[in-house]
C-alpha atoms as a PDB file:
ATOM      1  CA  UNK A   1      27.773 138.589  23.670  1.00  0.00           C
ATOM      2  CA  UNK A   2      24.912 136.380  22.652  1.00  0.00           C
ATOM      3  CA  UNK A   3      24.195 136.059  25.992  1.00  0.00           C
ATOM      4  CA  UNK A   4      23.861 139.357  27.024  1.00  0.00           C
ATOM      5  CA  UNK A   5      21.528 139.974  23.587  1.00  0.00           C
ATOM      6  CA  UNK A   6      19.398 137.793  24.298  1.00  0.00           C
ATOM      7  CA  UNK A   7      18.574 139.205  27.755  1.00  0.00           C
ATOM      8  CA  UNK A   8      18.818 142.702  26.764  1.00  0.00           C
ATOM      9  CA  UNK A   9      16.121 141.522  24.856  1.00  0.00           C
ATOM     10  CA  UNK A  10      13.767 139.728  26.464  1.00  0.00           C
ATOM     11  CA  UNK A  11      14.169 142.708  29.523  1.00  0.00           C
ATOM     12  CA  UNK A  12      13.223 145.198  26.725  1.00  0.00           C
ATOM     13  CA  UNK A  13      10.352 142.706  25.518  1.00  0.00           C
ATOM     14  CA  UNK A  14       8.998 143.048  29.835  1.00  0.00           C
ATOM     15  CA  UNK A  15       9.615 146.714  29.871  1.00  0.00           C
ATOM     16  CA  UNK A  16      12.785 147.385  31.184  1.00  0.00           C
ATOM     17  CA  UNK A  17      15.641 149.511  30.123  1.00  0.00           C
ATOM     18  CA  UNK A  18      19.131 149.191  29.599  1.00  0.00           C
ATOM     19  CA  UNK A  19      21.619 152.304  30.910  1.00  0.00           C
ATOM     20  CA  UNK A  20      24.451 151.190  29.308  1.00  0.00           C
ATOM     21  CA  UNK A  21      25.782 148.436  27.313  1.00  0.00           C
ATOM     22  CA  UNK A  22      29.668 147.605  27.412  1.00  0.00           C
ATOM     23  CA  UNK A  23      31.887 145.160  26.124  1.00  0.00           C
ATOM     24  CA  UNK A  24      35.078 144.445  27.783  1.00  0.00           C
ATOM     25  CA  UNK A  25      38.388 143.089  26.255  1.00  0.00           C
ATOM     26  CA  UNK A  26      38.802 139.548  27.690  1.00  0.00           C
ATOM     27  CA  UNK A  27      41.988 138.574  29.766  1.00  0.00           C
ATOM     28  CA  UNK A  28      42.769 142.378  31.216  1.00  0.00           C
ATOM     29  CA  UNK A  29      43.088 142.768  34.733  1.00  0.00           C
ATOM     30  CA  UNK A  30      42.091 146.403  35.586  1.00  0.00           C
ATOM     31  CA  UNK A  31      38.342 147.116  34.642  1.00  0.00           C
ATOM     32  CA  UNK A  32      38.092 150.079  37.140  1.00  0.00           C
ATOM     33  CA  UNK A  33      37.091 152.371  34.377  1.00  0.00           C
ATOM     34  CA  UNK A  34      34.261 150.258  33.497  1.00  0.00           C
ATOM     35  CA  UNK A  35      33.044 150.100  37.187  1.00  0.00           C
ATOM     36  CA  UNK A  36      33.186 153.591  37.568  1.00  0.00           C
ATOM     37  CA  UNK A  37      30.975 154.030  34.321  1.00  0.00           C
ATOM     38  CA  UNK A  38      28.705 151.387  35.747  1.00  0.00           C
ATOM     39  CA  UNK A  39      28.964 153.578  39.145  1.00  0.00           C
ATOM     40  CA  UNK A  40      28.114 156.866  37.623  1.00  0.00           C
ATOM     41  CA  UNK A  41      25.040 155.040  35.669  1.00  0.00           C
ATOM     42  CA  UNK A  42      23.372 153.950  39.401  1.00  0.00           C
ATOM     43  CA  UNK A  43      22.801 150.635  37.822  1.00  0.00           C
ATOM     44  CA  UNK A  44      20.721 148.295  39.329  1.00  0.00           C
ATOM     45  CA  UNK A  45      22.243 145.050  38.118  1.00  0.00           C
ATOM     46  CA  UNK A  46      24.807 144.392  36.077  1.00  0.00           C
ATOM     47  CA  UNK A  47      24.196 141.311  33.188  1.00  0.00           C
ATOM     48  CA  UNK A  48      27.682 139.490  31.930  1.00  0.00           C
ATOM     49  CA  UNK A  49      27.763 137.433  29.382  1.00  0.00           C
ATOM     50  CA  UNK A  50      31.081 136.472  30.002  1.00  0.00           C
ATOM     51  CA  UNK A  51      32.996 134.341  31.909  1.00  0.00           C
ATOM     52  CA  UNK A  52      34.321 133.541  35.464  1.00  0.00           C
ATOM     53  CA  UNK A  53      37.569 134.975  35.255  1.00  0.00           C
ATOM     54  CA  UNK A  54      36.596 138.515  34.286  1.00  0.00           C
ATOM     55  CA  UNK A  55      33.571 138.460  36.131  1.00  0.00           C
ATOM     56  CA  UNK A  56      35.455 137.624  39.495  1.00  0.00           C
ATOM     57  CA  UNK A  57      37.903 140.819  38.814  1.00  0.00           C
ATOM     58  CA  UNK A  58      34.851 142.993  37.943  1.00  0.00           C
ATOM     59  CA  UNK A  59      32.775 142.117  40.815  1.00  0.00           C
ATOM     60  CA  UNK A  60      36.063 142.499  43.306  1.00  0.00           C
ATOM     61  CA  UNK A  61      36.327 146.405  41.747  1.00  0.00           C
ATOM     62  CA  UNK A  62      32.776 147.076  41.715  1.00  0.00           C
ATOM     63  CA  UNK A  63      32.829 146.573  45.355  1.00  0.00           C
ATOM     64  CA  UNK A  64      35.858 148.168  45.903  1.00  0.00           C
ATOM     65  CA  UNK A  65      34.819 150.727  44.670  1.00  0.00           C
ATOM     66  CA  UNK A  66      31.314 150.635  46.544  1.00  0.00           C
ATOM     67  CA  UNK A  67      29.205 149.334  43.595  1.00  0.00           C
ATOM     68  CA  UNK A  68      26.573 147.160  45.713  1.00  0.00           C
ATOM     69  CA  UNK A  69      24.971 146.226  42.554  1.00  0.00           C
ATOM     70  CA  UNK A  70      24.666 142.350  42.075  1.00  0.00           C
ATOM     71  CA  UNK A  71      26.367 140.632  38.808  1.00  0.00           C
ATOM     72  CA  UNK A  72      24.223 138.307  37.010  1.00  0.00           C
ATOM     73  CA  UNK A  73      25.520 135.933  34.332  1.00  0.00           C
ATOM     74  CA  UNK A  74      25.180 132.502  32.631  1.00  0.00           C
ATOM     75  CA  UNK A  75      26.973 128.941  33.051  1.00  0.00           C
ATOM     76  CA  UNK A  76      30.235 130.456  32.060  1.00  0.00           C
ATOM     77  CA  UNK A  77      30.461 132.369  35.294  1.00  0.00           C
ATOM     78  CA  UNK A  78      29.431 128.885  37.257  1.00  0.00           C
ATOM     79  CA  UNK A  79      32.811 127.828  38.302  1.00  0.00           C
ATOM     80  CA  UNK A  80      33.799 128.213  42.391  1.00  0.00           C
ATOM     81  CA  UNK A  81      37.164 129.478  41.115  1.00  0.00           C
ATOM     82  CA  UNK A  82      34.934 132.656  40.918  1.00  0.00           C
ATOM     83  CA  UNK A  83      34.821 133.199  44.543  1.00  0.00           C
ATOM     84  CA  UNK A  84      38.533 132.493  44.582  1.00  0.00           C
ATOM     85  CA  UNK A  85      39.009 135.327  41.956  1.00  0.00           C
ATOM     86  CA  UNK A  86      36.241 137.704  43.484  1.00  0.00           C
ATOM     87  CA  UNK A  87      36.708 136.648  47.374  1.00  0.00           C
ATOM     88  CA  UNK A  88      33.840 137.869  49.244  1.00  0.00           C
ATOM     89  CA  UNK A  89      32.484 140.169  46.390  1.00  0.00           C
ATOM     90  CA  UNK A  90      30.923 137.076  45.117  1.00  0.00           C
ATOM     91  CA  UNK A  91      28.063 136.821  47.874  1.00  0.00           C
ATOM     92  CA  UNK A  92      24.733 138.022  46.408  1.00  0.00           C
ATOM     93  CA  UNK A  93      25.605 137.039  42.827  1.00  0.00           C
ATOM     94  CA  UNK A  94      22.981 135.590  40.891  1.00  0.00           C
ATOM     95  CA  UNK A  95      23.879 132.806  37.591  1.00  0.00           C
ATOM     96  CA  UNK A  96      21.993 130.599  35.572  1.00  0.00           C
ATOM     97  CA  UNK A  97      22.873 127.306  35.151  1.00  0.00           C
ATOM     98  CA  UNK A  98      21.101 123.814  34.549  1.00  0.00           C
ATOM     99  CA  UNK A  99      19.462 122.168  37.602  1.00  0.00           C
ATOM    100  CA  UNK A 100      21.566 120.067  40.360  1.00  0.00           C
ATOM    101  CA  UNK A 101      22.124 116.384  38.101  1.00  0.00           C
ATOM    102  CA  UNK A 102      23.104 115.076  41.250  1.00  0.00           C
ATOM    103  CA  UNK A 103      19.347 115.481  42.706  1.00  0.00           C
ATOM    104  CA  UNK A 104      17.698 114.131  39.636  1.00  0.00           C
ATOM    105  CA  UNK A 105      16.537 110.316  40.233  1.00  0.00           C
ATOM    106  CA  UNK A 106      17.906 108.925  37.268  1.00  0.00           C
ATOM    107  CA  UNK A 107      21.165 109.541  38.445  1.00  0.00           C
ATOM    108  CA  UNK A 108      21.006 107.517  41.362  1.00  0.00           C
ATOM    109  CA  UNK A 109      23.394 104.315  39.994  1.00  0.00           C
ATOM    110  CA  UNK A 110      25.344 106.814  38.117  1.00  0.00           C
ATOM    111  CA  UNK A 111      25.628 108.962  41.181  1.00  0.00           C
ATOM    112  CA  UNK A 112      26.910 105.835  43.080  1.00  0.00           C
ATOM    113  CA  UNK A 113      29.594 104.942  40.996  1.00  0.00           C
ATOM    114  CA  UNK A 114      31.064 108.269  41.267  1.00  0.00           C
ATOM    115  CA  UNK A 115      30.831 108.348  44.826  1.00  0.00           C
ATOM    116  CA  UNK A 116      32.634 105.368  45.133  1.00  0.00           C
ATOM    117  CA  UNK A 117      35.741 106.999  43.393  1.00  0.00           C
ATOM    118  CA  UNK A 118      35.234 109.599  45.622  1.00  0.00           C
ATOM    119  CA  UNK A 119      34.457 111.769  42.445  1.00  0.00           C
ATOM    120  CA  UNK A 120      31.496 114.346  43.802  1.00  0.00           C
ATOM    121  CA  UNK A 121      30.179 114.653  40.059  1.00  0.00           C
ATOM    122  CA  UNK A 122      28.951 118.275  40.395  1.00  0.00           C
ATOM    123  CA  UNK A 123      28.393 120.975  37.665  1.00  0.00           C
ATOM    124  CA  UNK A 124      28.804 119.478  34.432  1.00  0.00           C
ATOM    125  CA  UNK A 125      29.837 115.854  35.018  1.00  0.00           C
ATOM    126  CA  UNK A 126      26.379 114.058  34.594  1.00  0.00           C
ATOM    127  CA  UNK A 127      25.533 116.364  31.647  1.00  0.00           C
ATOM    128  CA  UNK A 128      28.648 115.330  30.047  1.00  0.00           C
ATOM    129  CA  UNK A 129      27.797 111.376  30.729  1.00  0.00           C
ATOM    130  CA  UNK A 130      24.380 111.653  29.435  1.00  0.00           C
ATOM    131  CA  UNK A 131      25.977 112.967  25.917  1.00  0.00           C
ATOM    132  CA  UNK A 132      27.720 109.997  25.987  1.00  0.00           C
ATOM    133  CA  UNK A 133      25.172 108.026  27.093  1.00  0.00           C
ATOM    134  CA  UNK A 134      23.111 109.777  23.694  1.00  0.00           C
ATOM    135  CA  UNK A 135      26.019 109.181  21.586  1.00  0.00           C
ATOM    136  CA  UNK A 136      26.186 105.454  22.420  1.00  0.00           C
ATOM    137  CA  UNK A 137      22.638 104.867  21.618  1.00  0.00           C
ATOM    138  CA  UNK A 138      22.810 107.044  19.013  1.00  0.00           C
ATOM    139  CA  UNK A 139      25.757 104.603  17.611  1.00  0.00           C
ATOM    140  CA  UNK A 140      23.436 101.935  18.762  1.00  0.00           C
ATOM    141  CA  UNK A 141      20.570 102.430  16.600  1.00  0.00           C
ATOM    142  CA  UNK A 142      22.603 103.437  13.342  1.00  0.00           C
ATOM    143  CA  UNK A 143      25.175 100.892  13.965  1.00  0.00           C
ATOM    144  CA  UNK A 144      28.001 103.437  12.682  1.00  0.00           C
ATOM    145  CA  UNK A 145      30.019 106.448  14.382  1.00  0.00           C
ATOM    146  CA  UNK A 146      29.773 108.731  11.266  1.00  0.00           C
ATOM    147  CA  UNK A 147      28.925 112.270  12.795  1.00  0.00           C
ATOM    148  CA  UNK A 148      26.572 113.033  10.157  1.00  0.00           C
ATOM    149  CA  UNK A 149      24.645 109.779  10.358  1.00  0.00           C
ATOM    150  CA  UNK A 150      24.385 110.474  14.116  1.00  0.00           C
ATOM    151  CA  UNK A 151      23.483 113.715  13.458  1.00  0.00           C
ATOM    152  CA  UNK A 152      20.400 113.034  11.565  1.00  0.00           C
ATOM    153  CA  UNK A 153      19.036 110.014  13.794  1.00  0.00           C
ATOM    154  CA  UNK A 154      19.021 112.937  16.283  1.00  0.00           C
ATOM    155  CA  UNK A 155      17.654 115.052  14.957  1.00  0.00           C
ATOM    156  CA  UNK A 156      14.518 112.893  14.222  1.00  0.00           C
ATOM    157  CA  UNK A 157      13.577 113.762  17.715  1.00  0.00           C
ATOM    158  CA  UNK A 158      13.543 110.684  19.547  1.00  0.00           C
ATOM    159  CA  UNK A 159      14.548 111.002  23.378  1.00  0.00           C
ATOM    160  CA  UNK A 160      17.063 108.864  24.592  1.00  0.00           C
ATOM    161  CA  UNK A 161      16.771 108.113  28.364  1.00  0.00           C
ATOM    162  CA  UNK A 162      19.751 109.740  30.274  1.00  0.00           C
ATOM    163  CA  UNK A 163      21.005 110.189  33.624  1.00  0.00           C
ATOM    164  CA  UNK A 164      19.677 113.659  33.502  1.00  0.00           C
ATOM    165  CA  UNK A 165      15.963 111.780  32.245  1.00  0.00           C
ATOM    166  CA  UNK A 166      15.123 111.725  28.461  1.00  0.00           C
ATOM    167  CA  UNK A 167      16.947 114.028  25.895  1.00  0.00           C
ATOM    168  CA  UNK A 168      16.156 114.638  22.737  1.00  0.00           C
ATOM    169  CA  UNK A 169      16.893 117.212  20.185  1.00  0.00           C
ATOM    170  CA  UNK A 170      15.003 118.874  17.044  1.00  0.00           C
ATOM    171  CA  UNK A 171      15.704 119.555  13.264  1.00  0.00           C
ATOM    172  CA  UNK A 172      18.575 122.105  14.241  1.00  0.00           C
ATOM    173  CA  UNK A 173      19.699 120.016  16.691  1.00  0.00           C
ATOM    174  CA  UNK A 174      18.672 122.277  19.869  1.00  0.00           C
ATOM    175  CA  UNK A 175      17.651 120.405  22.362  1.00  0.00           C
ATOM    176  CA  UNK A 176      14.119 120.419  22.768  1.00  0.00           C
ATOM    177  CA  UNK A 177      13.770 120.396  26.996  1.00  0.00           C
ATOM    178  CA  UNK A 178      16.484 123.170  27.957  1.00  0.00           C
ATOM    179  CA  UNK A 179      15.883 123.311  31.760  1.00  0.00           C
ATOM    180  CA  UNK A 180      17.793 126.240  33.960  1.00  0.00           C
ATOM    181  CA  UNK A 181      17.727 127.408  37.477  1.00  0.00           C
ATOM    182  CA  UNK A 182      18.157 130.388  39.049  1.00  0.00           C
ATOM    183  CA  UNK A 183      21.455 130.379  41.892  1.00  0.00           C
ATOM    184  CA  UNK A 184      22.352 132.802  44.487  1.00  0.00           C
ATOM    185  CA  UNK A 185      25.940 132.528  45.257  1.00  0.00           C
ATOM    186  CA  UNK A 186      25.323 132.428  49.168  1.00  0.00           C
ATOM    187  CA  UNK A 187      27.475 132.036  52.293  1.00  0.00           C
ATOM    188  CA  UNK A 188      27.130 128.376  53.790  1.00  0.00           C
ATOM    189  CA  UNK A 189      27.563 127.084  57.639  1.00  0.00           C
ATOM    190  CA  UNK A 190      30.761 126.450  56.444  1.00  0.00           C
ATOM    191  CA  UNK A 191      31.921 130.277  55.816  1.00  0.00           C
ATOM    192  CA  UNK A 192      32.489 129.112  52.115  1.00  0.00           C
ATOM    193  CA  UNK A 193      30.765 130.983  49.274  1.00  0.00           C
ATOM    194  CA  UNK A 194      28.762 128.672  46.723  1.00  0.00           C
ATOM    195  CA  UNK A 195      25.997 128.811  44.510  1.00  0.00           C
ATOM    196  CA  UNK A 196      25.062 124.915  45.309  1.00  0.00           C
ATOM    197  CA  UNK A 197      21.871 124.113  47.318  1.00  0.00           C
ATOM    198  CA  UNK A 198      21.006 127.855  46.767  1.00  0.00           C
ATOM    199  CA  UNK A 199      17.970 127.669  43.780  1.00  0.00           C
ATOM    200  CA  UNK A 200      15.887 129.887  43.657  1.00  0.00           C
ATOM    201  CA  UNK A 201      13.636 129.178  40.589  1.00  0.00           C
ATOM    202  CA  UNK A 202      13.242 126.510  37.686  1.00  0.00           C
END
């Protein structure tokens, strides 16, 4: 719901207009009345802040129902058991998520050691080691593993080189260099629907 806020917002802030804004009861299966309120509105795109799961069913009905609009979500929809859930509905769909760790130079020993496991450490694998990586150093420098002695070295600002290149955070603890792309779930040579390789801005 944040999510979707925030956007409503900042498309409001640019101009544009919302025709309707729903919320949907998480873990149902049938959301054709939804998509035929979403039909009857000639939307243009439909936002979800939501995750995978529901957005896979939704997208299946909306086209089922003729909807051509695309879905466009955040991270939480950024899981490839999407296109199991919305089969070939998913084409065209458009998420946000952080750029590809796995093409970022800093990852290149990191990236090796995976391989080697043959672990293919995609999505949220290198993010996940460089919080460790943060909490280690973090650990390092105040010599204890007290959470709020960790907590306010970090927050002092100071970046800690990562896998994903230097972190650091601010007072709240927000991370001060949030970096997202823009992916289009796309057909490959393979036949297979996926939203890797497919940026489209940073």
């Amino acid at each position: 719901k944040g999510l979707a806020d925030e956007t409503l917002k900042a498309l409001k802030a640019k101009g544009g207009k919302d025709v309707m804004y729903e919320g949907i009861n998480p873990g149902e299966k049938d959301y054709s009345a939804l998509v035929s309120k979403l039909k009857s509105a000639n939307v243009d795109v439909v936002y979800y802040g939501g995750y995978y799961t529901e957005a896979g069913l939704i997208l299946r009905q909306m086209r089922d129902q003729g909807l051509k609009a695309p879905m466009m979500g955040g991270d939480g929809m950024v899981d490839r058991e999407l296109v199991s859930i919305a089969g070939p509905a998913a084409e065209g769909t458009l998420t946000t998520f952080p750029p590809d760790a796995r093409k970022n130079p800093n990852a290149k020993a990191a990236l090796a050691a995976f391989k080697a496991k043959n672990i293919d450490p995609e999505g949220y694998t290198l993010y996940s080691y460089a919080a460790v990586q943060v909490l280690a150093k973090a650990m390092a420098e105040t010599g204890s593993s007290d959470g709020k002695k960790l907590a306010d070295w970090l927050h002092q600002g100071k970046a800690v080189e990562t896998v994903v290149g230097p972190i650091a955070y601010d007072k709240k603890g927000d991370i001060t260099r949030p970096d997202y792309v823009m992916y289009e779930w796309k057909k490959g040579a393979d036949g297979k629907i996926d939203y890797t390789g497919n940026e489209l801005t940073k």
